[in-house]
Protein backbone atom coordinates (compact mmCIF):
# COMPACT_ATOMS: atom_id res chain seq x y z
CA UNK A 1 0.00 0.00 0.00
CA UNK A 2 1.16 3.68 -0.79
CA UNK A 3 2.14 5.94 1.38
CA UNK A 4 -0.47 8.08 0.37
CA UNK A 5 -3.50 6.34 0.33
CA UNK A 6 -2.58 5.44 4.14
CA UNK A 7 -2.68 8.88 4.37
CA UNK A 8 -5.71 9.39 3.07
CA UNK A 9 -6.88 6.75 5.23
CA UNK A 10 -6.30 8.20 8.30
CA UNK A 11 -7.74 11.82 6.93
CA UNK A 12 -10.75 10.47 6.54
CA UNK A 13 -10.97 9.25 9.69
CA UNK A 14 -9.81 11.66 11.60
CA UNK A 15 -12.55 14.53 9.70
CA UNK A 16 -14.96 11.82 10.32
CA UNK A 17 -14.35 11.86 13.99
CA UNK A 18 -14.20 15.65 13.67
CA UNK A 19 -17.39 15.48 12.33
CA UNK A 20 -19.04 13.62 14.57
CA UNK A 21 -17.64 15.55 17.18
CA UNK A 22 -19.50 18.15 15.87
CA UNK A 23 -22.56 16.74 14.83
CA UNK A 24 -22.68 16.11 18.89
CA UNK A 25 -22.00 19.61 19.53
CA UNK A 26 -25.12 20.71 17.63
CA UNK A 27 -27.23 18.52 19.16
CA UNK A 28 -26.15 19.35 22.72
CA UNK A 29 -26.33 23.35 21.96
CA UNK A 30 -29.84 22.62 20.27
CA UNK A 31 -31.11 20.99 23.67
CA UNK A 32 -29.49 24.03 25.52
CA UNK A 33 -31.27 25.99 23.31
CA UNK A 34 -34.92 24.25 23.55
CA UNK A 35 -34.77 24.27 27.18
CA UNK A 36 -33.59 28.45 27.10
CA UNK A 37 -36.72 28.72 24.84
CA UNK A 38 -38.78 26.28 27.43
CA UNK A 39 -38.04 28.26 30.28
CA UNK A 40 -40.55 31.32 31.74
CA UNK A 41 -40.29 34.65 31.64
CA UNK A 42 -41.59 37.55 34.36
CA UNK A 43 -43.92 39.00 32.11
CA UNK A 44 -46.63 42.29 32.68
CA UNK A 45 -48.67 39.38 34.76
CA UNK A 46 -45.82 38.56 36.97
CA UNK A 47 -45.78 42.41 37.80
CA UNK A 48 -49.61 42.48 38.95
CA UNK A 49 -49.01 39.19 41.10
CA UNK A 50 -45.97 41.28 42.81
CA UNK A 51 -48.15 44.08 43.13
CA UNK A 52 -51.19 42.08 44.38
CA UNK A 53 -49.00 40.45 46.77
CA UNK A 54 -48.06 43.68 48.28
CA UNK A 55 -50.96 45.23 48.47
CA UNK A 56 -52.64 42.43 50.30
CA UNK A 57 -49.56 42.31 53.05
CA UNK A 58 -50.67 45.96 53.25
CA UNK A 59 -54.28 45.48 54.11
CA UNK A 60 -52.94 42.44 56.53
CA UNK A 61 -50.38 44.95 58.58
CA UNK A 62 -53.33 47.44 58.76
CA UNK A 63 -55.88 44.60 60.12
CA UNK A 64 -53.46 42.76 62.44
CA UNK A 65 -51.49 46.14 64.07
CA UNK A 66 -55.19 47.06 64.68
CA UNK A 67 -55.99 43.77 66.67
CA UNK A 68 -52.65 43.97 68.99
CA UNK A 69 -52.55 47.32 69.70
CA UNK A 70 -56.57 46.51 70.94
CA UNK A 71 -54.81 43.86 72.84
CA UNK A 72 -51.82 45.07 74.42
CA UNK A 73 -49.46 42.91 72.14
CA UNK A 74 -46.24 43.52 70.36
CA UNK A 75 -47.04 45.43 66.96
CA UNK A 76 -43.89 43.51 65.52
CA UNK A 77 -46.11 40.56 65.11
CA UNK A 78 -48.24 42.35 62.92
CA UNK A 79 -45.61 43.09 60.98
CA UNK A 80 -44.33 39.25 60.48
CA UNK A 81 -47.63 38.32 59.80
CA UNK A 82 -47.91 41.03 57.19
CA UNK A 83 -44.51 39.65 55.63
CA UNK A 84 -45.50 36.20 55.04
CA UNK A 85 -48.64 37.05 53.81
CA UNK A 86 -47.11 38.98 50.90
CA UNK A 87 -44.36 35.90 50.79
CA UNK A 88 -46.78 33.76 50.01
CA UNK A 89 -48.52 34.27 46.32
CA UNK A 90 -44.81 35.11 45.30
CA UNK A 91 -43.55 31.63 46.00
CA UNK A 92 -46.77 30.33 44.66
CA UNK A 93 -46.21 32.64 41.83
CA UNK A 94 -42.46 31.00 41.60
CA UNK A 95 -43.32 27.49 42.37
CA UNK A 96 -46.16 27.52 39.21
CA UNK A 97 -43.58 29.32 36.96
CA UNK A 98 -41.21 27.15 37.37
CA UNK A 99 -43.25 23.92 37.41
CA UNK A 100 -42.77 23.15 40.98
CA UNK A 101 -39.08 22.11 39.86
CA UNK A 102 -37.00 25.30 40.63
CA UNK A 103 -33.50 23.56 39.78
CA UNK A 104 -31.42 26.33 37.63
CA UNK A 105 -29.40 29.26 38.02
CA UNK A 106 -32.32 31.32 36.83
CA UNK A 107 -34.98 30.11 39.61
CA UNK A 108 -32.19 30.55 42.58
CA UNK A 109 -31.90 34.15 41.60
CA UNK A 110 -35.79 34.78 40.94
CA UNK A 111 -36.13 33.14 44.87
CA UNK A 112 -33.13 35.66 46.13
CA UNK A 113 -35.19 38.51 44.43
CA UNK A 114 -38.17 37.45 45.95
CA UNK A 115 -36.55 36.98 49.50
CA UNK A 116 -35.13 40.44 49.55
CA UNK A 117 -38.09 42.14 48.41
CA UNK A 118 -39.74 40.49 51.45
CA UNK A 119 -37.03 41.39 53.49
CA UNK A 120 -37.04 45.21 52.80
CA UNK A 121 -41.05 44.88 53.14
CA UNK A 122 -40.37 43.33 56.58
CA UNK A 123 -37.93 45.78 57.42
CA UNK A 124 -40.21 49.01 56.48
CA UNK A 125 -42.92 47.48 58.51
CA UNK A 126 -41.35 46.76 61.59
CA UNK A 127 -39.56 50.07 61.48
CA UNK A 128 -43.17 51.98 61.22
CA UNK A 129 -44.24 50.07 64.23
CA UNK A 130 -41.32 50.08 66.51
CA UNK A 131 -42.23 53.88 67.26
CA UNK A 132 -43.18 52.77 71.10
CA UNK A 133 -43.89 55.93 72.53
CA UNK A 134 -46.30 56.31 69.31
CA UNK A 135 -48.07 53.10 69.09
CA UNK A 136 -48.36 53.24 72.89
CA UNK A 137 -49.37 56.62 73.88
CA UNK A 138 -51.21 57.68 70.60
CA UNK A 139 -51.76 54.43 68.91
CA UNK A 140 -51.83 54.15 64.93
CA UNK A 141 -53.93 57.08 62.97
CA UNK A 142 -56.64 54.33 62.07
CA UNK A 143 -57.00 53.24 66.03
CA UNK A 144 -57.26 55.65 69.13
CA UNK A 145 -55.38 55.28 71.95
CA UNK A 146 -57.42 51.97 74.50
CA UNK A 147 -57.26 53.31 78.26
CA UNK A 148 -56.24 50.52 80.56
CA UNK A 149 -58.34 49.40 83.22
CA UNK A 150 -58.50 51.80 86.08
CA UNK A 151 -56.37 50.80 89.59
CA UNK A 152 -58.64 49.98 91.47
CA UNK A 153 -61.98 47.36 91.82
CA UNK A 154 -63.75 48.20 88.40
CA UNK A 155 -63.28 50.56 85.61
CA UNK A 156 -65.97 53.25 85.56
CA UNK A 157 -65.60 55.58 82.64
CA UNK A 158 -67.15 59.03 83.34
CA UNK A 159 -68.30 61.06 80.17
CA UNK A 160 -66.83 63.35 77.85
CA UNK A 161 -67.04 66.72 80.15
CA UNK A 162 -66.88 69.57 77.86
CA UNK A 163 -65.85 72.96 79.83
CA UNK A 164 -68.34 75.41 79.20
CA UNK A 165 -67.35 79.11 78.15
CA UNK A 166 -64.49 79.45 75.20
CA UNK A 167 -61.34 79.36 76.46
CA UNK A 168 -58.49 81.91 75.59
CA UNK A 169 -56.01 80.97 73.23
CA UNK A 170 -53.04 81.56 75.75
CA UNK A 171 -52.05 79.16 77.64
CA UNK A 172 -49.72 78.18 81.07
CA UNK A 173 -47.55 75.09 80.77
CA UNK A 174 -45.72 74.31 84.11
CA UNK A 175 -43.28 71.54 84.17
CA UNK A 176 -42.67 68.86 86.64
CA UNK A 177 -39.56 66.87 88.69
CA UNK A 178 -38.65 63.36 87.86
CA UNK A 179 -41.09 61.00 88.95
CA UNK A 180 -40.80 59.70 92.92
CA UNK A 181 -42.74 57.50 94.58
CA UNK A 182 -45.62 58.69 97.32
CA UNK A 183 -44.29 58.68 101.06
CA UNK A 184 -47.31 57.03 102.49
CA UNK A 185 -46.97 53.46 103.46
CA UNK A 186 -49.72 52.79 100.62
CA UNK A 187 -52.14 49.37 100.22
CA UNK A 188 -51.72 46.19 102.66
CA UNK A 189 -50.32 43.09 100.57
CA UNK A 190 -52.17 40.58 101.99
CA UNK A 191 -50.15 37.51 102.62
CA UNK A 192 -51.13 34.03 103.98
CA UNK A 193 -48.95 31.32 105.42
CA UNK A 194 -48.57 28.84 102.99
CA UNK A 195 -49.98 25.83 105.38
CA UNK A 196 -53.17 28.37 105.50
CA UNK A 197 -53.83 28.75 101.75
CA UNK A 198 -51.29 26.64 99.56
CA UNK A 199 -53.56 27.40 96.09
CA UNK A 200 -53.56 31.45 96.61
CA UNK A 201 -55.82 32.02 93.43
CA UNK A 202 -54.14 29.90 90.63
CA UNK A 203 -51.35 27.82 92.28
CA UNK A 204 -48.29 29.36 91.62
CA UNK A 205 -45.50 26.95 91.26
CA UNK A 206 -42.82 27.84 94.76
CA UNK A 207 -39.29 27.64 95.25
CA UNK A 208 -38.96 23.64 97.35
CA UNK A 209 -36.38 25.64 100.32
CA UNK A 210 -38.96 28.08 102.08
CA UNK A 211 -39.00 28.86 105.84
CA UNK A 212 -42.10 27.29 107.76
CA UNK A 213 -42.40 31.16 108.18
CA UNK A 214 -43.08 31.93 104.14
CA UNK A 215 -45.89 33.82 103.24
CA UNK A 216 -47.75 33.99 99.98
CA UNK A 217 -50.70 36.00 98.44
CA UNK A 218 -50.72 38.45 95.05
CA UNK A 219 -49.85 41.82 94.07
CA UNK A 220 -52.53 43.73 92.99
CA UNK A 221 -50.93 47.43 91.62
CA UNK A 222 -51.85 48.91 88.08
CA UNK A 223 -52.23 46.35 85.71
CA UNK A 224 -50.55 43.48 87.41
CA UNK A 225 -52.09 40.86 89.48
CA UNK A 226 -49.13 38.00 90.61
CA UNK A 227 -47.86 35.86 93.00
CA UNK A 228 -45.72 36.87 95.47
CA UNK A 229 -43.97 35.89 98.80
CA UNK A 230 -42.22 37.40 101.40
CA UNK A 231 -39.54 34.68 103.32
CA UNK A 232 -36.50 35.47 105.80
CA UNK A 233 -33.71 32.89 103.91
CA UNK A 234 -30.49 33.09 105.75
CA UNK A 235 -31.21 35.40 108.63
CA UNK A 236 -32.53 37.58 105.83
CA UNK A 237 -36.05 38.71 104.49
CA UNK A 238 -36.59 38.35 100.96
CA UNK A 239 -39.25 39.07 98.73
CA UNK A 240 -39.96 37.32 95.68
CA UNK A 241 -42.63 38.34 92.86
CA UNK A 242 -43.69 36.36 89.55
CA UNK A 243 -41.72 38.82 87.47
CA UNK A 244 -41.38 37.31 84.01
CA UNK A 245 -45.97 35.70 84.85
CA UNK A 246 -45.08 32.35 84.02
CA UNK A 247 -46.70 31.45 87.48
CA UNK A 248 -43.60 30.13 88.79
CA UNK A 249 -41.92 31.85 91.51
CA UNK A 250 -38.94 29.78 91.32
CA UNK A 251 -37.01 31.10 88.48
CA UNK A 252 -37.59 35.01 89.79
CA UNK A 253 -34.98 36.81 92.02
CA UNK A 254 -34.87 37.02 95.58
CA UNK A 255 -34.59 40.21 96.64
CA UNK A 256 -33.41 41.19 100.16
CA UNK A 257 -35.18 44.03 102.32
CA UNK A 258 -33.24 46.41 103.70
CA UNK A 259 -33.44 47.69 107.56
CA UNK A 260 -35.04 51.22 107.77
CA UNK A 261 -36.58 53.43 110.72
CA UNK A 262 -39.42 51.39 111.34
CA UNK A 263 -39.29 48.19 109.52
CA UNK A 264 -38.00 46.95 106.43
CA UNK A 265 -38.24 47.68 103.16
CA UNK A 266 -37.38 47.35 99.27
CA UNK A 267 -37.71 49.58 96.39
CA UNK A 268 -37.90 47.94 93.13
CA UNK A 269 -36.50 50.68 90.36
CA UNK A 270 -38.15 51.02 86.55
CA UNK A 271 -40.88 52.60 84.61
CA UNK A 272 -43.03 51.01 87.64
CA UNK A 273 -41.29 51.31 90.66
CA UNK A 274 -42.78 49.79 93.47
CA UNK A 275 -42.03 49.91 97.29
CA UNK A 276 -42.40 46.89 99.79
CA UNK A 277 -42.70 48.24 103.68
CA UNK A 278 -42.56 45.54 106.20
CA UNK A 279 -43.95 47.14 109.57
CA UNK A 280 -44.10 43.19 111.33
CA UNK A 281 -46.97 41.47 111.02
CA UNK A 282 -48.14 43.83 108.59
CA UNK A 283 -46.79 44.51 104.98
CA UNK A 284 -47.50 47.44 102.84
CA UNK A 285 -47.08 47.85 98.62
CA UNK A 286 -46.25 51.56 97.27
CA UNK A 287 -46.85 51.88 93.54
CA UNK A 288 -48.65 55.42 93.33
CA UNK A 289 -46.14 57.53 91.49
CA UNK A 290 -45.89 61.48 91.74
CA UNK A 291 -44.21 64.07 89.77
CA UNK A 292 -44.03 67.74 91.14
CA UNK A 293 -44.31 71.13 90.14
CA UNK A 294 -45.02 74.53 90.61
CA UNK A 295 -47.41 77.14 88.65
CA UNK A 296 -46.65 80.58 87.87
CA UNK A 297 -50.20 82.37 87.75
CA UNK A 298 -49.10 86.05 87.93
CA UNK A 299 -46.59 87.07 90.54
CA UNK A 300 -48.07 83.69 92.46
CA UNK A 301 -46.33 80.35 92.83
CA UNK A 302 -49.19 77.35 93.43
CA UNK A 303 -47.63 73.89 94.46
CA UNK A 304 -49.33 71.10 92.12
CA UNK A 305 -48.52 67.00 91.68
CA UNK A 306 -49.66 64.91 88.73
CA UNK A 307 -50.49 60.99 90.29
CA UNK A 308 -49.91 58.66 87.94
CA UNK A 309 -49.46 54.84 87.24
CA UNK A 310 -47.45 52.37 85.28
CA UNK A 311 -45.37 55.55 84.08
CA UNK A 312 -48.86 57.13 82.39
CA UNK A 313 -50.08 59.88 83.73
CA UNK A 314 -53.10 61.10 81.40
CA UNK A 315 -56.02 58.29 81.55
CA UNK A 316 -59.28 59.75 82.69
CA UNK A 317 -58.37 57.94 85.98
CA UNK A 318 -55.40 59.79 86.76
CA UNK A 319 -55.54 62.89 89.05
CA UNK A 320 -54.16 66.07 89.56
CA UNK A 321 -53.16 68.19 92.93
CA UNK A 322 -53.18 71.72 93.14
CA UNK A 323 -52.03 73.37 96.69
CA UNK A 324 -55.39 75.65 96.18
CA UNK A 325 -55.30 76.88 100.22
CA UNK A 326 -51.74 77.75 99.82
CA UNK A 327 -50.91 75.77 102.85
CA UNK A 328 -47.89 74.18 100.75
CA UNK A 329 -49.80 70.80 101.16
CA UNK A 330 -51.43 68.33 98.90
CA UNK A 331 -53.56 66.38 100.21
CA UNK A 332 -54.01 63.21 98.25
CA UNK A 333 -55.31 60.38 99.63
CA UNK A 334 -57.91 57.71 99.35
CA UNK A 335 -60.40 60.31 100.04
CA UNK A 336 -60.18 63.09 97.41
CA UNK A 337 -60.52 65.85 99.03
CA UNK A 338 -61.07 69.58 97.56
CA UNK A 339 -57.68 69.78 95.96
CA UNK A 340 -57.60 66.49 94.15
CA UNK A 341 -59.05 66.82 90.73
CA UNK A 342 -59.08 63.35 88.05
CA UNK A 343 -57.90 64.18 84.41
CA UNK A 344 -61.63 63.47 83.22
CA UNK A 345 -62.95 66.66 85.15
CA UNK A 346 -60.67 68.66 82.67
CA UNK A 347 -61.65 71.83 84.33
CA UNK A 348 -60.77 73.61 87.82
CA UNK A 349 -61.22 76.92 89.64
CA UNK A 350 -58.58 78.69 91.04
CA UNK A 351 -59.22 81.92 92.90
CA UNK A 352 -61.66 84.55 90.58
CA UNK A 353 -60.76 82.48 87.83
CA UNK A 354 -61.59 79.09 85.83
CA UNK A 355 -59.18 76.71 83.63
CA UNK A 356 -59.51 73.54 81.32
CA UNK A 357 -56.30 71.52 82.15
CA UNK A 358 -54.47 68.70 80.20
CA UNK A 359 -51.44 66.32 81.29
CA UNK A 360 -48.61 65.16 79.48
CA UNK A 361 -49.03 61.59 78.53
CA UNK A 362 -45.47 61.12 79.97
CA UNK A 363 -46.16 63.80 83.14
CA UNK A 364 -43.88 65.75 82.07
CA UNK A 365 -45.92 69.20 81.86
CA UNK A 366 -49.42 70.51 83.32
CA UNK A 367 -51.08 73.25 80.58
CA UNK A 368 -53.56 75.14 82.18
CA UNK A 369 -55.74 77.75 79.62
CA UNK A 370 -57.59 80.50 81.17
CA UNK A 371 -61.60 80.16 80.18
CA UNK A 372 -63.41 83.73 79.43
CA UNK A 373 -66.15 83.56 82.53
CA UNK A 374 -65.72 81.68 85.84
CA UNK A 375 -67.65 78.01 86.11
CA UNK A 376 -70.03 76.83 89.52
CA UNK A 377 -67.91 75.57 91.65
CA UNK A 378 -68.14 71.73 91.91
CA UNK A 379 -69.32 69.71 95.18
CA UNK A 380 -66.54 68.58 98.23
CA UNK A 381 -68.22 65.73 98.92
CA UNK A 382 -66.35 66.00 102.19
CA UNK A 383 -67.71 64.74 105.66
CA UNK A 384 -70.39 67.54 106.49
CA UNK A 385 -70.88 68.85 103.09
CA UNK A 386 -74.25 68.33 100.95
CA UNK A 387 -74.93 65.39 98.87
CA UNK A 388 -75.36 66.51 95.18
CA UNK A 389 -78.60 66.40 94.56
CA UNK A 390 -79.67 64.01 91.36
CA UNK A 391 -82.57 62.42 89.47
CA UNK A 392 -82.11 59.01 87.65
CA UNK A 393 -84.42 56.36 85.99
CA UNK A 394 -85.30 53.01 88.07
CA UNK A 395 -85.18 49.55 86.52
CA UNK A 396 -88.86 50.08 85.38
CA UNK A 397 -87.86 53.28 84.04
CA UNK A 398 -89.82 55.56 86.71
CA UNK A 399 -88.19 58.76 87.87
CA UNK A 400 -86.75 58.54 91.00
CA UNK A 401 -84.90 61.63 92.74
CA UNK A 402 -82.47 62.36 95.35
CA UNK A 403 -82.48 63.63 98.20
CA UNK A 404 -85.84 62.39 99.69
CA UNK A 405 -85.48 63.91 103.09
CA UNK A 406 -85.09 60.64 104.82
CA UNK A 407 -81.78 58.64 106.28
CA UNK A 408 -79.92 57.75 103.13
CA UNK A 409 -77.03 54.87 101.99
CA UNK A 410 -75.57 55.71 98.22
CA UNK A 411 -74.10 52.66 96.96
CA UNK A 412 -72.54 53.60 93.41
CA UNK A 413 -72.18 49.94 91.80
CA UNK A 414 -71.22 48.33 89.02
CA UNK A 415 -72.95 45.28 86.95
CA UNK A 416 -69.25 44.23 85.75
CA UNK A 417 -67.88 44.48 89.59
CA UNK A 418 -67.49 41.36 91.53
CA UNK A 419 -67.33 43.11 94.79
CA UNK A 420 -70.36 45.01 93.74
CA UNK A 421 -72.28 41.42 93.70
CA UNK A 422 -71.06 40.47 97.18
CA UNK A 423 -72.17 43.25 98.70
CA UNK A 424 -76.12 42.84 97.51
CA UNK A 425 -76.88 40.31 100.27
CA UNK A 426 -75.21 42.38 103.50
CA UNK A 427 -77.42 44.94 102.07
CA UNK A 428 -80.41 43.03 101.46
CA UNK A 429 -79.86 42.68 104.93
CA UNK A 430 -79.30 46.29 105.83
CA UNK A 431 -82.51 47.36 104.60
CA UNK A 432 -84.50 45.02 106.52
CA UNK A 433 -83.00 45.94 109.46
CA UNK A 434 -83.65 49.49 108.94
CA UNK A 435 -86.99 50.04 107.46
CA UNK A 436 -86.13 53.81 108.12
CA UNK A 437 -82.94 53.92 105.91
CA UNK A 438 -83.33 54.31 102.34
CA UNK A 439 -80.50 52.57 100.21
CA UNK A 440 -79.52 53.30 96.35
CA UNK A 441 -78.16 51.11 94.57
CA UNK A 442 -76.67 53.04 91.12
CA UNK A 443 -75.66 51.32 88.70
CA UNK A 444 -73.63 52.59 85.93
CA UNK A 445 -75.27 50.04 83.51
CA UNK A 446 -78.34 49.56 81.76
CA UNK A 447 -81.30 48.14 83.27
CA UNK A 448 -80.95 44.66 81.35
CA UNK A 449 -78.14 44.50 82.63
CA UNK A 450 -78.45 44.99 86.59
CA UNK A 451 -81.98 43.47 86.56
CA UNK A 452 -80.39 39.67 86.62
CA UNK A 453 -77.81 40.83 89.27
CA UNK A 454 -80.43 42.82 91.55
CA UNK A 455 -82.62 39.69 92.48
CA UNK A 456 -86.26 40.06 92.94
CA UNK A 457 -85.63 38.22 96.78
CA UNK A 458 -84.00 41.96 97.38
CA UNK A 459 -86.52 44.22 99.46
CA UNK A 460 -89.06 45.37 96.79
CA UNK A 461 -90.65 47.98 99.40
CA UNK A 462 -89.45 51.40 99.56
CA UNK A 463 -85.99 51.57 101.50
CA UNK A 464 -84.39 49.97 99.00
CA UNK A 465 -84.24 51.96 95.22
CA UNK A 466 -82.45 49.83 92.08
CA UNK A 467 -81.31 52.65 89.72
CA UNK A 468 -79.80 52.05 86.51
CA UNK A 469 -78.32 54.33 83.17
CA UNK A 470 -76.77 56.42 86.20
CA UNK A 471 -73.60 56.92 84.89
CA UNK A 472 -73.93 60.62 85.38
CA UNK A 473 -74.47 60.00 88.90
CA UNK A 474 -71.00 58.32 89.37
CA UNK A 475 -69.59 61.19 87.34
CA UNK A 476 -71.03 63.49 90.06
CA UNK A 477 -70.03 61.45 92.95
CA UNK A 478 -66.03 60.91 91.34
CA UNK A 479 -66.67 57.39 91.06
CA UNK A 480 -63.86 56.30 89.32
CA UNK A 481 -64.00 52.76 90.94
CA UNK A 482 -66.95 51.27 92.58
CA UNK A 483 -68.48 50.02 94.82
CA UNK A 484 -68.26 53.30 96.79
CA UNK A 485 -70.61 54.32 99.55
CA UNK A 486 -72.06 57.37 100.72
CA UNK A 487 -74.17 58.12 104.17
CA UNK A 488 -76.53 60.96 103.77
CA UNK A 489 -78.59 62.13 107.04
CA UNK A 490 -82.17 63.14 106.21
CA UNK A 491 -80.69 66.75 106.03
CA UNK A 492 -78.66 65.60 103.06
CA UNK A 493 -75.43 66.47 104.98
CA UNK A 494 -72.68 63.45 104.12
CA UNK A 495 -71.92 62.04 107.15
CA UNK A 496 -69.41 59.51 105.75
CA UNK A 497 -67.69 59.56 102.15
CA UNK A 498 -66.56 56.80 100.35
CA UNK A 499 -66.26 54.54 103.29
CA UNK A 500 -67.07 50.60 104.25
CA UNK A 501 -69.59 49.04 105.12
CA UNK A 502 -68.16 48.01 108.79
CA UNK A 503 -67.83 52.04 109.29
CA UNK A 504 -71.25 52.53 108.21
CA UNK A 505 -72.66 50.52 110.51
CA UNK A 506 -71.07 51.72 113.44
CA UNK A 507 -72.45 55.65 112.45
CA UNK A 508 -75.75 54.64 111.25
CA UNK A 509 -77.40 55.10 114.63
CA UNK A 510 -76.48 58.84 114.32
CA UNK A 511 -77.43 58.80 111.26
CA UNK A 512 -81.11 57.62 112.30
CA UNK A 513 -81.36 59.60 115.27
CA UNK A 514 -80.99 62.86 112.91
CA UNK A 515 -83.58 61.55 110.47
């Protein structure tokens, strides 16, 4: 064989190896290019499911910030939920596009898209709503501020009290000292020996090493209710609260109380300090906080104190001292005397002259605004003073007024007030004891409402008057928590304000004898 057709041999082989290499090429870069051609594209539609999706985590953040600020919870969660509800038709979007199969390049960077988009929608949100002072003193601009329950046995909102007379458009701010707890020795913490009550009111879990001396009960200050206990560990007394309420007081600190003139005691330090006196065998809980000031009215200087709770200061609830004797004295107490004025009265006299008043959310300032003509002057109710006189509607919807010049018991009540309902059979009892004493019951509710709680066994005769839709009455009498309980001679001179029953009793003789 010639040396060139072996040649010629091995060209063709070789350009037929080349060729098939190629042929394979083709076919590979053909498939490439079928499956380019088979893949989606984000087309106008994929823009209106982006924008749908958006839109619809929108109207979720507005529903769901709306529902926890209503309920005291973290607005954050709103804006998770608001998140993966505009997550969700993307991925669906995604998952459909890509045929559930989301394998290439192109799908990882469509998800990456879609996860930051989410994440900078996330972001915005939670950055809108972590405005606390906003959210929590003002709420959102689609949702008032909710008031918190009052302090003390049961909320009783008063109405809207519009001043009458324009005011002036001038007004006096006067600003106030840090905040600093009252000085009085404020409300007995009831405690029980553990042998005595080992439940107290939904078991709280307890640390296994107490004294045989441990006592336990609950806290009850503004918008807390927990377990407690006070224990001497080590030759030391130690009080221990349900600080994080998981109803276990064993994972909560211990925290020793230090000797002072008279006892023992603890202060606890935050936006709700609280004070524990120990005056042996009795123990004492200080929440009430108090910022101070001073006015400027003219070339005088009046002493005033804003009393607040929980670090608020402006709920209808809240109350206001103004030195008005100029004895450099406020007198707040349990009994609000002449100088004590709550943040729902919005109006006050001083001297020749009237003012509407508001607080500072945060207590920080006092604004008073001069009004053009002077208001009446409204009731003490001290010891000695009149009973404001008042008509309201029975449960049959007869008029019924007040005074009647007869021996009279006030009770302002409360359909929603558990203490309220206690009290109807002591004085069921009351009434039949002393034909000659009349006794109001005033509810704040309607008359469906107290009919099933006012039982027909009560006293039907006439010392003993059911009155309902009497919320004006409580607004008259201050009744900011019920039940509260006024004696009224037959002269209509208050012989005991917003006092117990016990005391009652023991004064209604004289009470009697007048009438």
């Amino acid at each position: 064989m010639r040396i060139g057709d072996v040649f010629a041999r091995r060209t063709d082989g070789l350009s037929l190896l080349a060729m098939r290499a190629l042929v394979d090429r083709v076919r590979v870069t053909d498939d490439n290019r079928g499956r380019a051609a088979a893949r989606p594209r984000v087309t106008i539609p994929a823009v209106f499911v982006w924008l749908a999706a958006v839109l619809l985590g929108a109207a979720t953040f507005v529903v769901a910030s709306s529902v926890a600020l209503a309920h005291a919870a973290p607005t954050w969660l709103a804006a998770a939920l608001a998140a993966i509800v505009t997550l969700l038709p993307l991925a669906w979007h995604l998952s459909a596009e890509r045929g559930h199969r989301p394998r290439t390049g192109g799908a990882r960077r469509y998800a990456a898209r879609l996860f930051a988009v989410t994440l900078v929608v996330f972001s915005a949100l939670f950055t809108f709503t972590d405005v606390r002072g906003a959210t929590r003193q003002h709420g959102l601009w689609w949702l008032p501020r909710a008031e918190p329950p009052p302090p003390s046995a049961t909320p009783v909102s008063p109405p809207t009290v519009e001043p009458a007379g324009s005011a002036a458009p001038a007004g006096i701010v006067a600003r106030t000292n840090p905040p600093e707890l009252d000085h009085a020795d404020g409300a007995p913490l009831n405690l029980l020996p553990i042998s005595r009550d080992p439940t107290i009111n939904g078991a709280p879990i307890l640390p296994t090493d107490l004294s045989q001396n441990a006592r336990v009960g609950r806290l009850n200050v503004p918008r807390t209710d927990t377990a407690c206990l006070l224990d001497v560990v080590g030759g030391r007394t130690v009080f221990i609260r349900d600080e994080n309420n998981n109803n276990d007081l064993r994972d909560d600190p211990r925290r020793p109380l230090a000797r002072r003139e008279g006892g023992l005691e603890l202060v606890i330090p935050g936006e709700s300090p609280l004070r524990i006196r120990l005056r042996e065998p009795l123990a004492f809980v200080q929440h009430r906080i108090v910022r101070h000031g001073e006015l400027a009215l003219g070339d005088e200087r009046l002493a005033f104190a804003l009393v607040g709770s929980d670090g608020e200061y402006s709920y209808s609830f809240h109350r206001v001292a103004i030195d008005l004797d100029r004895d450099g004295a406020l007198a707040i107490g349990p009994d609000d005397g002449p100088e004590v004025f709550y943040v729902s009265e919005k109006t006050v006299n001083i001297a020749d002259r009237s003012y509407t008043f508001t607080v500072d959310p945060a207590g920080d300032s006092l604004t008073l605004t001069p009004l053009d003509r002077r208001l009446p002057d409204r009731p003490t109710l001290l010891t000695g003073s009149i009973a404001p006189a008042f008509t309201a509607r029975d449960l049959s919807g007869g008029s019924v007024q007040f005074p009647r010049g007869r021996p009279a018991l006030l009770d302002l009540w409360s359909d929603t007030c558990h203490y309220c309902k206690e009290s109807v059979p002591e004085l069921t009892a009351l009434a039949a004891e002393h034909p000659g004493l009349d006794i109001y019951i005033v509810s704040s509710g309607d008359a469906d409402s107290a009919r099933p709680l006012l039982p027909a066994s009560m006293p039907t005769n006439t010392n003993i008057i059911k009155l309902a839709d009497a919320r004006a009455v409580h607004d008259l009498y201050r009744a900011h928590a019920v039940p509260r309980y006024y004696l009224v001679d037959a002269r209509g001179e208050l012989l005991c304000s917003n006092c117990g029953l016990g005391h009652i009793r023991d004064i209604l003789p004289r009470a009697l004898a007048d009438g």
